[in-house]
C-alpha atoms as a PDB file:
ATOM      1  CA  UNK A   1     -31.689  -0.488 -22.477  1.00  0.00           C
ATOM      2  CA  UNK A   2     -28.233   1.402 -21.888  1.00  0.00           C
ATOM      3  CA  UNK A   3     -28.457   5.360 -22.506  1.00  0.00           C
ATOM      4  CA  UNK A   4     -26.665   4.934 -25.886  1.00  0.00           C
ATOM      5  CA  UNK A   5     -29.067   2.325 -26.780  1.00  0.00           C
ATOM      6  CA  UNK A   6     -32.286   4.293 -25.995  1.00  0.00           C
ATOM      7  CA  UNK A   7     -30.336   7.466 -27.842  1.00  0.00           C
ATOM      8  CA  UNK A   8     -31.051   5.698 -31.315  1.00  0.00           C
ATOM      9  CA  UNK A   9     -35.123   5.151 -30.117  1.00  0.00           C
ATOM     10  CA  UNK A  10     -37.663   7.947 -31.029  1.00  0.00           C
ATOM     11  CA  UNK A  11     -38.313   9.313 -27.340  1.00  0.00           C
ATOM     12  CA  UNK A  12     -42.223   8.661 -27.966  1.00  0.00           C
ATOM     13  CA  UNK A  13     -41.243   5.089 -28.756  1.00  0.00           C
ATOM     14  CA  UNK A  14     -39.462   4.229 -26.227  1.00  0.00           C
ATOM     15  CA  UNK A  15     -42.342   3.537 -23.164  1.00  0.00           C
ATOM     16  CA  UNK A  16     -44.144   1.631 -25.137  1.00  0.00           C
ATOM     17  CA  UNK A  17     -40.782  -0.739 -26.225  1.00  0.00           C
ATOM     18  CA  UNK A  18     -40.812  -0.891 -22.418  1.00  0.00           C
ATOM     19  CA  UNK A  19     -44.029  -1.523 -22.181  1.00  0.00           C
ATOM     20  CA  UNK A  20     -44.240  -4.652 -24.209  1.00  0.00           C
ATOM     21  CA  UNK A  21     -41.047  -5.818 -22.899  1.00  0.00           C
ATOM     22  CA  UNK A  22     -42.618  -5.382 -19.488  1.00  0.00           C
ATOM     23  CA  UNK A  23     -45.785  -7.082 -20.702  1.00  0.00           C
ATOM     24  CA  UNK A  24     -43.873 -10.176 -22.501  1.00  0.00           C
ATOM     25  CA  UNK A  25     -41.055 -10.554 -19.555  1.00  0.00           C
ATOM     26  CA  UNK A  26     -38.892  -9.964 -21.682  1.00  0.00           C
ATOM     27  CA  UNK A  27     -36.127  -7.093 -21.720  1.00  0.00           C
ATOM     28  CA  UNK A  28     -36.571  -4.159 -23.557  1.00  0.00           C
ATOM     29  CA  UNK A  29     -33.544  -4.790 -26.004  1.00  0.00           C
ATOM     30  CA  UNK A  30     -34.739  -8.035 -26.952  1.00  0.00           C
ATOM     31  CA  UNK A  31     -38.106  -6.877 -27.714  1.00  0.00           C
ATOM     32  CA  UNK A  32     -35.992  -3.993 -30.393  1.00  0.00           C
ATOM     33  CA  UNK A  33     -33.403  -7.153 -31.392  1.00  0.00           C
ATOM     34  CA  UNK A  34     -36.836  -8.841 -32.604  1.00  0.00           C
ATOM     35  CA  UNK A  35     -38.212  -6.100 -34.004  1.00  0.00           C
ATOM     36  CA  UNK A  36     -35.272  -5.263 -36.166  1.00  0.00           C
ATOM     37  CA  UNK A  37     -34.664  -9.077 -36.997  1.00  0.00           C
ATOM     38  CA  UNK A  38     -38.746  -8.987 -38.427  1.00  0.00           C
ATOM     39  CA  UNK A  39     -37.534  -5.902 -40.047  1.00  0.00           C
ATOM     40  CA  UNK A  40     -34.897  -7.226 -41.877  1.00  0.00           C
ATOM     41  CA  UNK A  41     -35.872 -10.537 -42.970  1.00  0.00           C
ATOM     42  CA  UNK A  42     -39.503  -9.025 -44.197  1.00  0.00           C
ATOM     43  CA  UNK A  43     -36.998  -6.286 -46.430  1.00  0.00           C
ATOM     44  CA  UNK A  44     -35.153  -9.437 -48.048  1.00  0.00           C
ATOM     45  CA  UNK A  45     -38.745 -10.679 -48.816  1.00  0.00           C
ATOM     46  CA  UNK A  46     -39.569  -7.509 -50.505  1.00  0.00           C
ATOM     47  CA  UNK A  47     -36.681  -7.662 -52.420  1.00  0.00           C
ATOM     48  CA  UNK A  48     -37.147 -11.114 -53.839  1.00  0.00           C
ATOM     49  CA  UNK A  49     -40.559 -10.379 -54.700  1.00  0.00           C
ATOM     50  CA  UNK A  50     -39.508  -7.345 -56.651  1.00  0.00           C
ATOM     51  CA  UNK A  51     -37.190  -9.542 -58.269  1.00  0.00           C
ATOM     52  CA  UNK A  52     -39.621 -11.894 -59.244  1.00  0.00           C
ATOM     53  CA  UNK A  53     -41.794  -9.118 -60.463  1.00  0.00           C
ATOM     54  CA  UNK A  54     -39.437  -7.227 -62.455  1.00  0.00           C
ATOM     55  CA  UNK A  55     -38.436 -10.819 -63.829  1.00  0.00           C
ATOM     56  CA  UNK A  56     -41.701 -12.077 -65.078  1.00  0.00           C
ATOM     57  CA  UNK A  57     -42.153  -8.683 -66.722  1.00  0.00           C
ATOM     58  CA  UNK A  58     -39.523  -9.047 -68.548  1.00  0.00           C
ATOM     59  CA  UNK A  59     -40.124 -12.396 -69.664  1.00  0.00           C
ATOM     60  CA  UNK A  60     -44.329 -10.893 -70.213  1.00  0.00           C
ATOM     61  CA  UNK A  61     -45.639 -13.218 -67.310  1.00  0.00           C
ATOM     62  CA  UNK A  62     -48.651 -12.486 -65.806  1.00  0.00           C
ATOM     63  CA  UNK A  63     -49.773 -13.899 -62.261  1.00  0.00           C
ATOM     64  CA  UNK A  64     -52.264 -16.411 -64.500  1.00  0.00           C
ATOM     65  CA  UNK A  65     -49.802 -17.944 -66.053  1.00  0.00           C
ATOM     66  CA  UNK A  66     -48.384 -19.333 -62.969  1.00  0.00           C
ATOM     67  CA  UNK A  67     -50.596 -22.620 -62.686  1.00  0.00           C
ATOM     68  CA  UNK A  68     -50.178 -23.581 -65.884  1.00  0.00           C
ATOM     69  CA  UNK A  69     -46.540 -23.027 -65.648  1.00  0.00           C
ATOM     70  CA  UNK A  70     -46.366 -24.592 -62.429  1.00  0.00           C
ATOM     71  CA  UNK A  71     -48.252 -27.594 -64.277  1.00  0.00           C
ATOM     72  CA  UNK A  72     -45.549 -27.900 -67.225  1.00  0.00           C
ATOM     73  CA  UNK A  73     -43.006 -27.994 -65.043  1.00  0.00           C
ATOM     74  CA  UNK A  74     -44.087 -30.689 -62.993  1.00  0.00           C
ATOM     75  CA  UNK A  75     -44.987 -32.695 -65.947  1.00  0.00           C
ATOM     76  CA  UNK A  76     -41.612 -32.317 -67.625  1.00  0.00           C
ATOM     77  CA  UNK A  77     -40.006 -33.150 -64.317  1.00  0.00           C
ATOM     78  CA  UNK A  78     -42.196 -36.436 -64.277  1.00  0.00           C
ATOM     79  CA  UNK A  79     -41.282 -37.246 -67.691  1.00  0.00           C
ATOM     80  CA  UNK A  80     -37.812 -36.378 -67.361  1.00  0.00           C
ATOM     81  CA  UNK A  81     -37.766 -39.045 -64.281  1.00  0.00           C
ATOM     82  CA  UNK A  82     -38.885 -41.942 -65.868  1.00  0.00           C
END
């Protein structure tokens, strides 16, 4: 990783970036690229979840009423095909 690169790492973090990138074959910044990719895509899951939870609060969902939900809808959608 260039100096400015390894500036924005948490000395104490960087060996072992090194490490695994050593470990994998892989270079060090593409181990951190991954990393930060995982990062980011598991923080857009954790905001549509919240979504989904604020959302079924408001409409006084509970987790057990997703089956039978799940259920209607796919029996109106059958219907609604025919």
């Amino acid at each position: 990783m260039s100096g400015s690169d390894a500036s924005l790492i948490p000395p104490g973090l960087l060996p072992k970036i090194r490490a695994a990138a050593a470990e994998e074959h892989r270079e060090p910044a593409e181990v951190v690229r991954e990393a930060l990719e995982r990062y980011m895509e598991d923080r857009e899951w954790r905001k549509l979840f919240e979504y989904g939870e604020s959302r079924a609060k408001a409409l006084g969902l509970a987790e057990e009423d997703v089956p039978r939900l799940i259920a209607e809808y796919r029996r109106e959608y059958r219907q609604s095909q025919a």
